[in-house]
Protein backbone atom coordinates (compact mmCIF):
# COMPACT_ATOMS: atom_id res chain seq x y z
CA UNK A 1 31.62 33.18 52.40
CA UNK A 2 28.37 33.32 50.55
CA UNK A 3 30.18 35.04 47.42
CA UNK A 4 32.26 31.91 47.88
CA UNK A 5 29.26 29.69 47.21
CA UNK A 6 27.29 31.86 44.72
CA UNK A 7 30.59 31.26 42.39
CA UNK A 8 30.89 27.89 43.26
CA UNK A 9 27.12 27.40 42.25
CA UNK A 10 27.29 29.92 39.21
CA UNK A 11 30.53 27.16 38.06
CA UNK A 12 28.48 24.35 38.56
CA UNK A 13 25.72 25.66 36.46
CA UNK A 14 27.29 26.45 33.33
CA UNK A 15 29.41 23.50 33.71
CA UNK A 16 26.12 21.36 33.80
CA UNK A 17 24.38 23.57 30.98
CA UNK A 18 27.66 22.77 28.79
CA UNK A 19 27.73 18.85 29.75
CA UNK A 20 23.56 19.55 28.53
CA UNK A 21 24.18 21.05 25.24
CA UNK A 22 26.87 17.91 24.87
CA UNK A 23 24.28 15.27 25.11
CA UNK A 24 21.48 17.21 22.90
CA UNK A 25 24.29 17.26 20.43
CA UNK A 26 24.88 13.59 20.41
CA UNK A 27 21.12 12.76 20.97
CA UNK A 28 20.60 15.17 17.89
CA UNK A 29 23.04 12.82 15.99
CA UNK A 30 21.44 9.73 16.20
CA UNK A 31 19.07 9.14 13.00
CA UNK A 32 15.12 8.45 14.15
CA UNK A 33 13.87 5.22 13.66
CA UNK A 34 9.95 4.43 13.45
CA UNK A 35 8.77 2.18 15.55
CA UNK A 36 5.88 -0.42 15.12
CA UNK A 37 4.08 -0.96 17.89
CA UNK A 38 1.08 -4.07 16.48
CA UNK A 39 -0.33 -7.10 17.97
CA UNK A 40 1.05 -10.32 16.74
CA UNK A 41 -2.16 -11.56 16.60
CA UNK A 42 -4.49 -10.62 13.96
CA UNK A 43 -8.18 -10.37 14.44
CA UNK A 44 -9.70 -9.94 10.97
CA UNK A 45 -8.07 -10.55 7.24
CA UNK A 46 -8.36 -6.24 6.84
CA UNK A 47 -5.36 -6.33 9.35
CA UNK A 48 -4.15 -9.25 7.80
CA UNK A 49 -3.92 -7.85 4.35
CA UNK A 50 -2.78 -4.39 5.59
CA UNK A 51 0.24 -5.59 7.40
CA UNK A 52 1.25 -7.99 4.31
CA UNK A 53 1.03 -4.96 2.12
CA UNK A 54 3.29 -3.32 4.41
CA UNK A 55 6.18 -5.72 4.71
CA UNK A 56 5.73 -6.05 0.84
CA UNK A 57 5.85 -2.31 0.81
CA UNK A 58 9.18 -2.12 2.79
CA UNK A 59 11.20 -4.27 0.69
CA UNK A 60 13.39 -2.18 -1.74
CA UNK A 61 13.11 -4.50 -4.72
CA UNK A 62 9.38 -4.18 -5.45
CA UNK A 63 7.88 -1.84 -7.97
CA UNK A 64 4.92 -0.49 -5.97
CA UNK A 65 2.99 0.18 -9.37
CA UNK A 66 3.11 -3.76 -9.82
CA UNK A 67 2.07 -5.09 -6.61
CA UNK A 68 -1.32 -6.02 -6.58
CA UNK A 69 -3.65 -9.26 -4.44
CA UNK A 70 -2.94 -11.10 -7.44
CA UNK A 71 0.63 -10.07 -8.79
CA UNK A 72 3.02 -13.00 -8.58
CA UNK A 73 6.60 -12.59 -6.78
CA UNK A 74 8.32 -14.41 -9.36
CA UNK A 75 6.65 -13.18 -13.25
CA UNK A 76 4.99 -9.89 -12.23
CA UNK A 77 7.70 -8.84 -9.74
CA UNK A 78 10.65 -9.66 -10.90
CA UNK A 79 11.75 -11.43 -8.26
CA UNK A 80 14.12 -14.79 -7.52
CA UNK A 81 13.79 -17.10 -4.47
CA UNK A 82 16.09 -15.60 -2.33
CA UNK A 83 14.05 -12.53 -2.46
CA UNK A 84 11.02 -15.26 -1.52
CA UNK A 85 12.72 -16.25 1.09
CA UNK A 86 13.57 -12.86 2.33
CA UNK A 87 9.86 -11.97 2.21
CA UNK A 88 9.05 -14.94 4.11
CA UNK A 89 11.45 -14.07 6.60
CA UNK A 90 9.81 -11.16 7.22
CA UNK A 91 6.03 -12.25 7.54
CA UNK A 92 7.34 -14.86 9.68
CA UNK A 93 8.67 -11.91 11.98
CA UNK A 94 5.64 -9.69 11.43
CA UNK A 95 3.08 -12.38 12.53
CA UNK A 96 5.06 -14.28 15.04
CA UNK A 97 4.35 -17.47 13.00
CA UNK A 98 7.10 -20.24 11.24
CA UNK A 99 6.22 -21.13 7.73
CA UNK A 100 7.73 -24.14 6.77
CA UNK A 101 10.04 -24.20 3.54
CA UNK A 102 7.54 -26.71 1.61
CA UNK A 103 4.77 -24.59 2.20
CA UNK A 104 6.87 -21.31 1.10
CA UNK A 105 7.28 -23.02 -2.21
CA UNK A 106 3.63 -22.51 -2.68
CA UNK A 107 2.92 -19.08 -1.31
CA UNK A 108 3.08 -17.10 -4.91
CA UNK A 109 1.10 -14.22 -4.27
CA UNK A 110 0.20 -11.57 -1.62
CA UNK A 111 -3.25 -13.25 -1.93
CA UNK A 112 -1.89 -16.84 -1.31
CA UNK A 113 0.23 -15.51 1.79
CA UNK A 114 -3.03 -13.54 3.33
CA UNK A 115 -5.01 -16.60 2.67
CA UNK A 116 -2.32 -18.67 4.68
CA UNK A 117 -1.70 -16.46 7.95
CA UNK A 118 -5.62 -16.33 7.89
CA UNK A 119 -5.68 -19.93 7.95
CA UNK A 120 -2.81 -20.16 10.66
CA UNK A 121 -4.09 -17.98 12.96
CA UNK A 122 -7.70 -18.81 12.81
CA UNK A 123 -9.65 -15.90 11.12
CA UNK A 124 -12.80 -16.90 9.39
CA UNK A 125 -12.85 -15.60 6.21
């Protein structure tokens, strides 16, 4: 009887190691992501300025060797108003904020845009 249940077990063990090995295969198959894990709320225009660079950063169509404070979207970046938009899109995301389309028109610069969220979200300059 107990050779009955050592087999049994033994079974259930390498059926359990082989339904193992099938889920660290698919988990091995799904591509990493990085994750952000950052206050909304910024506390001083260092942070500010860091996280602007990095949204700027993460969008494919800007030359990093370009981007400056002072580099404008449109002349020194090449870019059109959709790609704006886009960028606006994704400030508005990374700061929890709205910015409304009149005052996008005016936002020109990494500079301008840092000066704005300060100004939004109350940081003394």
């Amino acid at each position: 009887m107990f050779k009955v249940v050592r087999t049994a077990a033994r079974g259930l063990s390498v059926s359990a190691r082989a339904s193992m090995l099938s889920r660290q295969a698919v988990v091995a198959q799904i591509p990493k992501v990085s994750v952000r894990f950052v206050s909304p709320m910024a506390t001083s225009i260092q942070e500010v300025s860091d996280r602007v660079f990095y949204v700027l950063s993460c969008f494919d169509k800007i030359d990093q060797s370009k981007l400056s404070l002072d580099s404008r979207f449109d002349k020194d970046l090449g870019l059109d108003s959709l790609d704006t938009t886009e960028i606006c899109l994704q400030i508005e995301e990374e700061f929890i904020l709205e910015i409304s389309v009149e005052q996008a028109d005016y936002l020109l610069t990494p500079r301008e845009m840092i000066d704005y969220i300060c100004d939004r979200l109350d940081i003394i300059h």
